[in-house]
N, C-alpha and C. Protein backbone atom coordinates (compact mmCIF):
# COMPACT_ATOMS: atom_id res chain seq x y z
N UNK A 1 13.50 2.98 15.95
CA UNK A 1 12.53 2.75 14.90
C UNK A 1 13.22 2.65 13.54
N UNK A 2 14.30 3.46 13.43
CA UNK A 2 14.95 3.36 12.43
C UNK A 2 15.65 2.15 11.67
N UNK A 3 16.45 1.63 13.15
CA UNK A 3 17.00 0.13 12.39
C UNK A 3 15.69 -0.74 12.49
N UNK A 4 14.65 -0.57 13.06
CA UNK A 4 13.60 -2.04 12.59
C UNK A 4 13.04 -1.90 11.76
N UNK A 5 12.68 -0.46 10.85
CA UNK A 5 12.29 -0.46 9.31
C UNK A 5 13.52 -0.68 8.17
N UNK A 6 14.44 -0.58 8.74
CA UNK A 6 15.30 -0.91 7.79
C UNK A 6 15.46 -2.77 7.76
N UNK A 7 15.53 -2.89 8.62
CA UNK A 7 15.88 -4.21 8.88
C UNK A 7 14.40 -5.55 8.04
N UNK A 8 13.31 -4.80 8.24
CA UNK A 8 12.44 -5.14 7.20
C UNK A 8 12.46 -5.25 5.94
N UNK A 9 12.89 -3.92 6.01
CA UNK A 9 12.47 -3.35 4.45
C UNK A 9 13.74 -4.61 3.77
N UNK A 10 14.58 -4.66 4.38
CA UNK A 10 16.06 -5.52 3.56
C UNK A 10 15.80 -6.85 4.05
N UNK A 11 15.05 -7.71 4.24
CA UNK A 11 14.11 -8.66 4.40
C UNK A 11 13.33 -8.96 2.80
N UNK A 12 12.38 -7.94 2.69
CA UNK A 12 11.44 -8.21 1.37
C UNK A 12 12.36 -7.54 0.22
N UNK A 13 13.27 -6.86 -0.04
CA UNK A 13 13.51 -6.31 -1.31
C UNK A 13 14.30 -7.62 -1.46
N UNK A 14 14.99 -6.93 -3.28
CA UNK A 14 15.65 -7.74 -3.87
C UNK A 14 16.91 -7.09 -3.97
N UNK A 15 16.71 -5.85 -3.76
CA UNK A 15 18.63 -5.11 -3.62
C UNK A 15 18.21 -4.41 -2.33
N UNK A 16 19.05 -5.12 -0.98
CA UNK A 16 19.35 -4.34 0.12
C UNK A 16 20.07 -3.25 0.39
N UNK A 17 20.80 -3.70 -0.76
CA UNK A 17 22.12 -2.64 -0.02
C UNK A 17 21.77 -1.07 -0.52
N UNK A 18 20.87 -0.99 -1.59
CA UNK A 18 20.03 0.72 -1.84
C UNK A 18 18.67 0.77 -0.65
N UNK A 19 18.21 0.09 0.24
CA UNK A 19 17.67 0.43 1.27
C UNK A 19 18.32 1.60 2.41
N UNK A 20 17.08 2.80 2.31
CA UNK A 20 17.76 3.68 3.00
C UNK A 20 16.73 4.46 3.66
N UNK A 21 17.02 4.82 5.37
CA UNK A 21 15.90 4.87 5.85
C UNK A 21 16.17 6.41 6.67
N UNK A 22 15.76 6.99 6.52
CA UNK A 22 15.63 8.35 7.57
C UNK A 22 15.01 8.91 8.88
N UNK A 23 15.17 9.35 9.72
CA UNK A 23 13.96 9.81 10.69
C UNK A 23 14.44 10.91 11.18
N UNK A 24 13.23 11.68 11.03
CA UNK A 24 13.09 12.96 11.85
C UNK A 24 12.09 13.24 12.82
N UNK A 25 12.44 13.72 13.79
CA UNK A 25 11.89 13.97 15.00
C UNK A 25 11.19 15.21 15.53
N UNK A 26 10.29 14.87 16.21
CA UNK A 26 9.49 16.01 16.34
C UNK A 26 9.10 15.78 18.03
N UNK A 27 8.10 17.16 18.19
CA UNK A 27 8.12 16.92 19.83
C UNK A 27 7.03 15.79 19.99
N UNK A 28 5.65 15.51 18.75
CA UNK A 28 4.69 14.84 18.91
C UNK A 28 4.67 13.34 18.30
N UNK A 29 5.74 13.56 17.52
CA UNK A 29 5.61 12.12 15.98
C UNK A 29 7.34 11.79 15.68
N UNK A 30 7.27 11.37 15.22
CA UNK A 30 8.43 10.65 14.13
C UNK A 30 7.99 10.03 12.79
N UNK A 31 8.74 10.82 12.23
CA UNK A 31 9.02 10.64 10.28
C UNK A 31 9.97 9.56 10.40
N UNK A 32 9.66 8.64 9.84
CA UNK A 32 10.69 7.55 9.34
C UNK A 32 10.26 7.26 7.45
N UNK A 33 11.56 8.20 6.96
CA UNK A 33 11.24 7.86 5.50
C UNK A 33 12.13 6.76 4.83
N UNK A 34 11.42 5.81 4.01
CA UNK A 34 12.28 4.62 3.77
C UNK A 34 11.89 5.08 2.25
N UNK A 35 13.51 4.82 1.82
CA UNK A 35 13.68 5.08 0.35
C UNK A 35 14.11 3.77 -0.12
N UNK A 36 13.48 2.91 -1.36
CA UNK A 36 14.24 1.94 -2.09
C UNK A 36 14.27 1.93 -3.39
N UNK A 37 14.93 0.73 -4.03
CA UNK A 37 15.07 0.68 -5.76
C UNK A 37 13.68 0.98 -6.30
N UNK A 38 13.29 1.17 -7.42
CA UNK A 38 12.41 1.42 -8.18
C UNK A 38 11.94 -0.09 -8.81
N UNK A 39 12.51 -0.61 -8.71
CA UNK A 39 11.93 -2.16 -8.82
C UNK A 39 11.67 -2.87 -7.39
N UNK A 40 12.13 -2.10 -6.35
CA UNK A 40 11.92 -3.15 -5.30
C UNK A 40 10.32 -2.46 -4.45
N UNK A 41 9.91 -1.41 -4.90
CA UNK A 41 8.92 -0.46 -3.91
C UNK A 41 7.49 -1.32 -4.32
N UNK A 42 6.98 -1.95 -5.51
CA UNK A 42 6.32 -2.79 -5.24
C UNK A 42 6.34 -4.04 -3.78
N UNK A 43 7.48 -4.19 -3.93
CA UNK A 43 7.37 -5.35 -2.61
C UNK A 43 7.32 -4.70 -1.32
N UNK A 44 7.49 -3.78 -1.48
CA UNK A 44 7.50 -3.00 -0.02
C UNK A 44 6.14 -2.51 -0.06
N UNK A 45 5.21 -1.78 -0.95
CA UNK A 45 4.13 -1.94 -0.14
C UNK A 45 3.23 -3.43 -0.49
N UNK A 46 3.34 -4.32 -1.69
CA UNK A 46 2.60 -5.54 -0.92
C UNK A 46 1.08 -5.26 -2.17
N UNK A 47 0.67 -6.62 -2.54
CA UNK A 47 -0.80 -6.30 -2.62
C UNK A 47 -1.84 -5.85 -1.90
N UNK A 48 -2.28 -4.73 -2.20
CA UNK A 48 -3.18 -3.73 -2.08
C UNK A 48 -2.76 -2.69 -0.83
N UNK A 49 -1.01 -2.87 -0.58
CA UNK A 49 -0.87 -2.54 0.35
C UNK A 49 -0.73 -2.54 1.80
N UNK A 50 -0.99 -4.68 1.59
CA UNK A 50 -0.77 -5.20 2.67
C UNK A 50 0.56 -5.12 3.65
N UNK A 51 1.73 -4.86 2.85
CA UNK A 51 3.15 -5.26 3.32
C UNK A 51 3.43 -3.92 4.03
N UNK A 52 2.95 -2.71 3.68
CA UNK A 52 3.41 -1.21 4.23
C UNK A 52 2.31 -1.46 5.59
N UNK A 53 1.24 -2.00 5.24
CA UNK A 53 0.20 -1.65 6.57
C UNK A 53 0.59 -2.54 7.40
N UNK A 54 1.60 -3.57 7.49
CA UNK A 54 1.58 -4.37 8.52
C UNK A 54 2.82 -4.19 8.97
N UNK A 55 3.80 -3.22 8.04
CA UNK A 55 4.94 -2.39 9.07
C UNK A 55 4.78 -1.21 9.60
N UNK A 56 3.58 -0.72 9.33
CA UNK A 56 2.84 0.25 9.94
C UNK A 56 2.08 -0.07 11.24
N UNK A 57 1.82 -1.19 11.49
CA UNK A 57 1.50 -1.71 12.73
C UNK A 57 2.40 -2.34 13.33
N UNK A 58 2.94 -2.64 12.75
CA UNK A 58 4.64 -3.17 13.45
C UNK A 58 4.97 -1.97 14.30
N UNK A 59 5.37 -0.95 13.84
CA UNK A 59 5.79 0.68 14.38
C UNK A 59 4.71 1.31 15.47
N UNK A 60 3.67 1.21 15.20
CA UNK A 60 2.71 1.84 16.18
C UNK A 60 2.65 1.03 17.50
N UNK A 61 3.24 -0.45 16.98
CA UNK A 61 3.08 -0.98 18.15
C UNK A 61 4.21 -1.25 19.35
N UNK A 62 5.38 -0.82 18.62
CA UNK A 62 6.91 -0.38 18.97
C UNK A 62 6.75 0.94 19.78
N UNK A 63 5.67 1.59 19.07
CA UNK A 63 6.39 3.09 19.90
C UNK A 63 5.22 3.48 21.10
N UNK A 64 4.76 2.10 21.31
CA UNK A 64 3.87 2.37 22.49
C UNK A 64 4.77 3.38 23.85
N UNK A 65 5.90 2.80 24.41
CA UNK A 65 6.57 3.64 25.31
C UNK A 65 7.05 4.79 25.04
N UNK A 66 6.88 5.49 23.80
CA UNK A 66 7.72 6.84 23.70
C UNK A 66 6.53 7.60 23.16
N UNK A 67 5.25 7.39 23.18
CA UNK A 67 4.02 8.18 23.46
C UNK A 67 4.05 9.53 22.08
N UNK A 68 4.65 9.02 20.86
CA UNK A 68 4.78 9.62 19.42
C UNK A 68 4.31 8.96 19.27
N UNK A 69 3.68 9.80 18.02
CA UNK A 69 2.91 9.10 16.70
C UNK A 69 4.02 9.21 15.98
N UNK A 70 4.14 7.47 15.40
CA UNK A 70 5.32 7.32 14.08
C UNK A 70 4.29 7.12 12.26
N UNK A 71 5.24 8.07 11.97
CA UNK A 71 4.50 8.08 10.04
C UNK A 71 5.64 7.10 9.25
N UNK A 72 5.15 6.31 8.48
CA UNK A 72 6.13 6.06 7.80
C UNK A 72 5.87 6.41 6.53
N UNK A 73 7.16 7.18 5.42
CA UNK A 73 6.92 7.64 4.30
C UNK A 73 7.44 7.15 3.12
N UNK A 74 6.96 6.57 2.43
CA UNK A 74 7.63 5.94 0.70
C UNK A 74 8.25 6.57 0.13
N UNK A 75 9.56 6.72 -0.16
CA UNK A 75 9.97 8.01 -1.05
C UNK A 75 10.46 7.04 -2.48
N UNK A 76 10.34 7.81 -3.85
CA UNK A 76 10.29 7.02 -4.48
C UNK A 76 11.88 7.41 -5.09
């Protein structure tokens, strides 16, 4: 899960190379926190929030076989 939010996220920004993505694990979920530039976190979530909700369904629909719930978190 980790490299396919990253691999997004450095898709829509404008500086990849400060794309930086974390995950922590749990027995029920996975945290995947994606940190970027302060100019680029508009594009990452998108008007009204379209661009985060549709890598948010991207992920839920990835982790159908490993039966976690994945969160993804904005860190600013």
């Amino acid at each position: 899960m980790k490299k396919l939010v990253e691999e997004i996220a450095k898709a829509l920004v404008d500086l990849p190379e400060q794309v930086s993505v974390n995950e922590i694990e749990s027995q029920q979920s996975i945290v995947v926190e994606l940190a970027v530039a302060k100019q680029d976190l508009g594009k990452i979530i998108g008007k009204k929030g379209q661009n985060v909700q549709a890598i948010r369904t991207i992920l839920n629909a990835a982790s159908g076989k490993s039966k976690k719930r994945i969160i993804l978190e904005l860190l600013e």
